[in-house]
N, C-alpha and C. Protein backbone atom coordinates (compact mmCIF):
# COMPACT_ATOMS: atom_id res chain seq x y z
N UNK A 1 0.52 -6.52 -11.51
CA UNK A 1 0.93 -7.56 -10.58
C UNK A 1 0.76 -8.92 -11.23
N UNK A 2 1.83 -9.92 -10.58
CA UNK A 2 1.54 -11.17 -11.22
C UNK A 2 0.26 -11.58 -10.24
N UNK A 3 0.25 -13.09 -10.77
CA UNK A 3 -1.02 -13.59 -10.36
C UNK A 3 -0.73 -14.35 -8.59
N UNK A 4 0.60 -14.22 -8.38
CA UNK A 4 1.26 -14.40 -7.12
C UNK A 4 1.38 -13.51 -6.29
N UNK A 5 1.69 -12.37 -7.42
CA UNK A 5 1.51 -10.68 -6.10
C UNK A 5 0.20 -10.58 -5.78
N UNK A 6 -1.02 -11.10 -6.84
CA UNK A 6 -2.41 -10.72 -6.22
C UNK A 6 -2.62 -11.23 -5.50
N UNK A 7 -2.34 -12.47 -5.10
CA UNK A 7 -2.64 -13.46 -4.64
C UNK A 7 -1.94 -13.10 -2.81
N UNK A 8 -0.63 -12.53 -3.25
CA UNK A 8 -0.29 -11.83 -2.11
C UNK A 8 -0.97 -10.62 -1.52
N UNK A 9 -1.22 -9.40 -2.28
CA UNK A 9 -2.42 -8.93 -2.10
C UNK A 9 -3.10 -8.44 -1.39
N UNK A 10 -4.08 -9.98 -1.75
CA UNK A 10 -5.52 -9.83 -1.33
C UNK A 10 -5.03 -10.74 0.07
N UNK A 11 -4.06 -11.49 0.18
CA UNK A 11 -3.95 -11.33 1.95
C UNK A 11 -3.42 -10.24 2.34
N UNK A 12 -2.78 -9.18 2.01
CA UNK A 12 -2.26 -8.45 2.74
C UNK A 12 -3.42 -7.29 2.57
N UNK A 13 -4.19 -7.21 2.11
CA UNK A 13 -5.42 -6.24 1.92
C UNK A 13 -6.90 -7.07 3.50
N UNK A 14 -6.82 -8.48 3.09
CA UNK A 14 -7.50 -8.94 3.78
C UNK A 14 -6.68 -9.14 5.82
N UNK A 15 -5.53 -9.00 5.50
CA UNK A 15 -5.03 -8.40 7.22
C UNK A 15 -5.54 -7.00 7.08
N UNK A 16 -5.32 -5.77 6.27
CA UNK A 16 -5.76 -4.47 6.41
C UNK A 16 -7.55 -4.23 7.24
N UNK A 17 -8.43 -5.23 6.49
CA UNK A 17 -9.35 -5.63 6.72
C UNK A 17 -10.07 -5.81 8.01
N UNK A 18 -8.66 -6.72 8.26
CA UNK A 18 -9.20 -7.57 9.86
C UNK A 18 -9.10 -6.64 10.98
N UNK A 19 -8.15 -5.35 11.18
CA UNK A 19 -7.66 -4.68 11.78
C UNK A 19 -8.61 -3.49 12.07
N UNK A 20 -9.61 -3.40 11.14
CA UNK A 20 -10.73 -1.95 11.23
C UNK A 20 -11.89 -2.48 11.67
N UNK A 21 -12.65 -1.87 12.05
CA UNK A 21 -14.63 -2.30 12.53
C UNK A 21 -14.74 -2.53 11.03
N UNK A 22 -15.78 -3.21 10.51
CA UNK A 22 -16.67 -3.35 9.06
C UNK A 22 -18.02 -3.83 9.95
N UNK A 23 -18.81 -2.92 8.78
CA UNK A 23 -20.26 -3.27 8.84
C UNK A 23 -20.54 -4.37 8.47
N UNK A 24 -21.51 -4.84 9.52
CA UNK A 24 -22.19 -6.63 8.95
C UNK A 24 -22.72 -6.28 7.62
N UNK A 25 -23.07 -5.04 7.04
CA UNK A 25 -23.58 -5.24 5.95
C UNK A 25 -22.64 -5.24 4.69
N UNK A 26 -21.55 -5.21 4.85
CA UNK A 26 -20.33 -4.80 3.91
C UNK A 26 -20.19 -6.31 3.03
N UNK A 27 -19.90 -6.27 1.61
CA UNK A 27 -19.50 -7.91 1.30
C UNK A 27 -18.32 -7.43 0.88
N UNK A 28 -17.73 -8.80 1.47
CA UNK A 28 -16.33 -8.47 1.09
C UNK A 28 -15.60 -8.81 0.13
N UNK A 29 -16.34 -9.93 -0.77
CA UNK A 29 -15.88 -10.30 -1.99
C UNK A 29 -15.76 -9.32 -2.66
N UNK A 30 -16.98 -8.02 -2.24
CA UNK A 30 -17.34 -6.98 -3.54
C UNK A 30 -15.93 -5.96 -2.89
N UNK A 31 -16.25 -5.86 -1.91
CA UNK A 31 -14.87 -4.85 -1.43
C UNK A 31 -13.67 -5.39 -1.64
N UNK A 32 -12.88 -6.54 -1.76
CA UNK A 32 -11.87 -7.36 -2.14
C UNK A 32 -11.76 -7.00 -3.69
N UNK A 33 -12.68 -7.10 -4.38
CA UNK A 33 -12.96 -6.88 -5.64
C UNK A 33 -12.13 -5.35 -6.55
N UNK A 34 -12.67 -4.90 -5.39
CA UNK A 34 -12.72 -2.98 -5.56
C UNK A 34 -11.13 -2.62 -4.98
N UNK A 35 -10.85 -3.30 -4.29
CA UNK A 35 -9.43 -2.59 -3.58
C UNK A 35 -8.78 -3.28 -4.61
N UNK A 36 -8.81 -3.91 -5.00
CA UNK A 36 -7.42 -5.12 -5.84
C UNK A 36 -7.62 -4.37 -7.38
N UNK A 37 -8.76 -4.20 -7.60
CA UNK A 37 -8.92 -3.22 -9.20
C UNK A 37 -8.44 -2.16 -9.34
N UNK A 38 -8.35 -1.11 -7.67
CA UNK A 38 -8.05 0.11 -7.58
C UNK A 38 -6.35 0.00 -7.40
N UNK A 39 -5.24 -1.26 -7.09
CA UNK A 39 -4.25 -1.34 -6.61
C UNK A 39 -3.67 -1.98 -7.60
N UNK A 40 -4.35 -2.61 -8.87
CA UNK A 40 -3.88 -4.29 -9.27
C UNK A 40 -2.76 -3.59 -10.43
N UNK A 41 -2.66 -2.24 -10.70
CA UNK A 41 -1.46 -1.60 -11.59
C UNK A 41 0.38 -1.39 -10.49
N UNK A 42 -0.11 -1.48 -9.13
CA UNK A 42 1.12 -0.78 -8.28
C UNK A 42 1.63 -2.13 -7.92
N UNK A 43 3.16 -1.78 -7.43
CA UNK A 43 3.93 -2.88 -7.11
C UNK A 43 3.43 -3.40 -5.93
N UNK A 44 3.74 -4.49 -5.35
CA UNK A 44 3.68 -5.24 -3.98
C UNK A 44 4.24 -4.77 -3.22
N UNK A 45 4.88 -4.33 -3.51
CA UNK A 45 5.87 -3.93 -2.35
C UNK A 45 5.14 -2.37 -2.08
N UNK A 46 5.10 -1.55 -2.57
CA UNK A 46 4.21 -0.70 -2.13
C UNK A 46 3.06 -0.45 -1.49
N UNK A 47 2.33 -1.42 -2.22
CA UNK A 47 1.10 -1.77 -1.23
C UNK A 47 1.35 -1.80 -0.28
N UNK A 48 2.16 -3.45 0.27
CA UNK A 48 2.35 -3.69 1.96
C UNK A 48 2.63 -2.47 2.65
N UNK A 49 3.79 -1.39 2.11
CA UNK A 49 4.34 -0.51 2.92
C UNK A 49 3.18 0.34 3.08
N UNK A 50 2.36 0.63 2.11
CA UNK A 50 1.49 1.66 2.84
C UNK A 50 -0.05 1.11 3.47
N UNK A 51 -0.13 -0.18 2.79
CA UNK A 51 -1.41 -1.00 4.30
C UNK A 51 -0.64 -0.92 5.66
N UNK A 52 1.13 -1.36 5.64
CA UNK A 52 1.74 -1.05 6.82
C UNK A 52 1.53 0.00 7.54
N UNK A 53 1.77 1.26 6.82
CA UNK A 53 1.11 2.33 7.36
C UNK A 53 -0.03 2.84 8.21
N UNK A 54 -1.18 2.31 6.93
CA UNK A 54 -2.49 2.61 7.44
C UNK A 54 -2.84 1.97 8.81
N UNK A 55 -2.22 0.44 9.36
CA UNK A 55 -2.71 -0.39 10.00
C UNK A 55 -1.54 0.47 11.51
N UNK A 56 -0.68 1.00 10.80
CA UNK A 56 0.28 1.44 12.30
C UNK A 56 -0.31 2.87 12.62
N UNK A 57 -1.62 3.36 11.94
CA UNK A 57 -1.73 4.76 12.02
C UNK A 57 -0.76 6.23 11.97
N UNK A 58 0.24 5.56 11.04
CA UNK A 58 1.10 6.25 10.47
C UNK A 58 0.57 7.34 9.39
N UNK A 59 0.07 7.22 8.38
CA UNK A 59 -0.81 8.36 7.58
C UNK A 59 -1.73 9.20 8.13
N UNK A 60 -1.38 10.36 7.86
CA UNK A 60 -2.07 11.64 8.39
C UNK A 60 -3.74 11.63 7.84
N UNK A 61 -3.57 11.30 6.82
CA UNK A 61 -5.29 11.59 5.98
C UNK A 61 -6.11 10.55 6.56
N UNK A 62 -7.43 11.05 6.43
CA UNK A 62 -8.52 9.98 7.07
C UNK A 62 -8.64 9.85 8.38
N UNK A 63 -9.51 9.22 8.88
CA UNK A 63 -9.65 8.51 9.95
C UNK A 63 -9.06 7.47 10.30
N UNK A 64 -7.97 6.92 11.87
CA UNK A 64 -7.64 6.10 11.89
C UNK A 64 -8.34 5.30 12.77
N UNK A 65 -9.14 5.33 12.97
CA UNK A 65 -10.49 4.58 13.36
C UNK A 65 -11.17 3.46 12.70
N UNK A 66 -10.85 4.30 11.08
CA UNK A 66 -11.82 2.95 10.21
C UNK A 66 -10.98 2.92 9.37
N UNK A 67 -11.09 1.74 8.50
CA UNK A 67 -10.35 1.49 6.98
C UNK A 67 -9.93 2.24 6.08
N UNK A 68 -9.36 2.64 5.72
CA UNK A 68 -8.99 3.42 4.53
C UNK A 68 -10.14 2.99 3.83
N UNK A 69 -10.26 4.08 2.59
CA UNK A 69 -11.47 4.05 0.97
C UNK A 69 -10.22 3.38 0.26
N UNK A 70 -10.22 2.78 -0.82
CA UNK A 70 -9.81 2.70 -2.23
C UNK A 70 -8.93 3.52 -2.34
N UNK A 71 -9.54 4.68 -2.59
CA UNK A 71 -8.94 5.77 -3.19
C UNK A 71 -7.63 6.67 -2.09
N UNK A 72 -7.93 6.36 -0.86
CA UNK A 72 -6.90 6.92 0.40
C UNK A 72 -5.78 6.11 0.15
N UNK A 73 -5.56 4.49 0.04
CA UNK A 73 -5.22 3.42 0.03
C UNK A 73 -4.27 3.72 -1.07
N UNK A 74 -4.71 3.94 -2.51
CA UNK A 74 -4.27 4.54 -3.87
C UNK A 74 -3.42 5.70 -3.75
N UNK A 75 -3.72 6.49 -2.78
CA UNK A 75 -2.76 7.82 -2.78
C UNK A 75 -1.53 7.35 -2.52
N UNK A 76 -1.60 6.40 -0.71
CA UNK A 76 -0.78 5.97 -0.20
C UNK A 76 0.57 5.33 -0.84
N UNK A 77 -0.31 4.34 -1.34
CA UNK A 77 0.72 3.60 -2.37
C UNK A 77 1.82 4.52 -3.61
N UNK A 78 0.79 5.45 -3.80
CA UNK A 78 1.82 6.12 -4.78
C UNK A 78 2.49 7.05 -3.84
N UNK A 79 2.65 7.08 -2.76
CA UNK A 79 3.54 7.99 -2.24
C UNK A 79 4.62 6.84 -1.90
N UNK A 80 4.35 5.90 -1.38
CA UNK A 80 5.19 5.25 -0.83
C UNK A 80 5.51 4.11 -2.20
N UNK A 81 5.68 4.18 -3.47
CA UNK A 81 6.14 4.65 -4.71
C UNK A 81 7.41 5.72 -5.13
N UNK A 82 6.51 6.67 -4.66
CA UNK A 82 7.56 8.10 -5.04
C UNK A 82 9.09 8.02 -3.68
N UNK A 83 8.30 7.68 -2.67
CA UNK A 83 9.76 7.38 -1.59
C UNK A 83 10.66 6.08 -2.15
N UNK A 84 9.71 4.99 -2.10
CA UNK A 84 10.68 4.03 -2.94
C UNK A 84 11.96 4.51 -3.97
N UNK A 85 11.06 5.24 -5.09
CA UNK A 85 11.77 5.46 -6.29
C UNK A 85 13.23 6.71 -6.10
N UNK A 86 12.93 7.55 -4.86
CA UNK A 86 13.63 8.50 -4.25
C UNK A 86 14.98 8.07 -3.71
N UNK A 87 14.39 7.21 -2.91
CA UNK A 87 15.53 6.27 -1.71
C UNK A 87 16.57 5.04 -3.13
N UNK A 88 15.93 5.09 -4.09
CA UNK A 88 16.63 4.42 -5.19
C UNK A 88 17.21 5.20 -6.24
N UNK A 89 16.90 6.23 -6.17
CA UNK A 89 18.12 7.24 -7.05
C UNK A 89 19.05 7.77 -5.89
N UNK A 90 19.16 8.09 -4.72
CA UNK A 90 19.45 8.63 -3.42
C UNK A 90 20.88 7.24 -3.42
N UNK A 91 20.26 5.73 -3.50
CA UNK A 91 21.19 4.86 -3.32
C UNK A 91 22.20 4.99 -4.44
N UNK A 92 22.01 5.17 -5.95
CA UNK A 92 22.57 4.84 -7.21
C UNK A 92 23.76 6.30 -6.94
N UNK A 93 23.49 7.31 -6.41
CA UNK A 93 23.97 8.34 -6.29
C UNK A 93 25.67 8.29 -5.13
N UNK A 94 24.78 7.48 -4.42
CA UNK A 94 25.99 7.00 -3.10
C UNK A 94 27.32 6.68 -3.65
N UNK A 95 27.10 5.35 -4.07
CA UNK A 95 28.34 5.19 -5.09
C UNK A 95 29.65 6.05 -5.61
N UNK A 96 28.50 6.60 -6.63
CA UNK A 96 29.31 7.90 -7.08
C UNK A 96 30.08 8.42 -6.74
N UNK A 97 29.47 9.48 -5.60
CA UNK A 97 30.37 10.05 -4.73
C UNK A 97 31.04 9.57 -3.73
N UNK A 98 31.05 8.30 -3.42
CA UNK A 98 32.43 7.85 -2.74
C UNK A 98 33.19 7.61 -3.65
N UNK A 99 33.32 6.86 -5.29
CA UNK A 99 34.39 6.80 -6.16
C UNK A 99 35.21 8.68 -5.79
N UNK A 100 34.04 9.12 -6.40
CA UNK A 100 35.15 10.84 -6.83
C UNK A 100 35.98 11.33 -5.36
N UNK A 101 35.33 10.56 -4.16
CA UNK A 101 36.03 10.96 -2.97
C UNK A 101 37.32 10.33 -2.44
């Protein structure tokens, strides 16, 4: 990510945030820290779609009670990755077959 997507991010990680209970004992610099290290290789656009998720209780895994881990968050994204990248060969394909039709 550029330094504008992080920057995008860590607000859209910090709405994910606002939306779950956290323990008074939690710091969030250190947890801000940890989600953005565990995410800071995937596109932006992925992220949002699957914090979108998590925050609409759309994902099956976990509890939708509390925050996603890192690592739930990480799956997410690469699924909603793999749909991205799907729905973009799916589009390149369209084309095609209306020319031959």
């Amino acid at each position: 990510m550029t330094a504008a997507e992080l920057q995008q991010a860590t607000k859209a990680l910090a709405a994910m945030f606002s939306c779950f209970p956290q323990s008074a004992l939690t710091d969030v610099e250190m947890q801000m820290r940890g989600y953005l290290g565990a995410v800071r290789d995937a596109e932006l656009a992925d992220l949002q779609a699957a914090i979108q998720r998590f925050v609409r209780g759309e994902v099956k895994s976990g509890n939708a009670q509390f925050c996603p881990s890192s690592a739930q968050l990480c799956i997410e994204v690469r699924e909603r990755r793999t749909m991205r990248e799907l729905m973009a060969r799916r589009g390149a394909q369209v084309p095609a077959k209306q020319v031959a039709g």
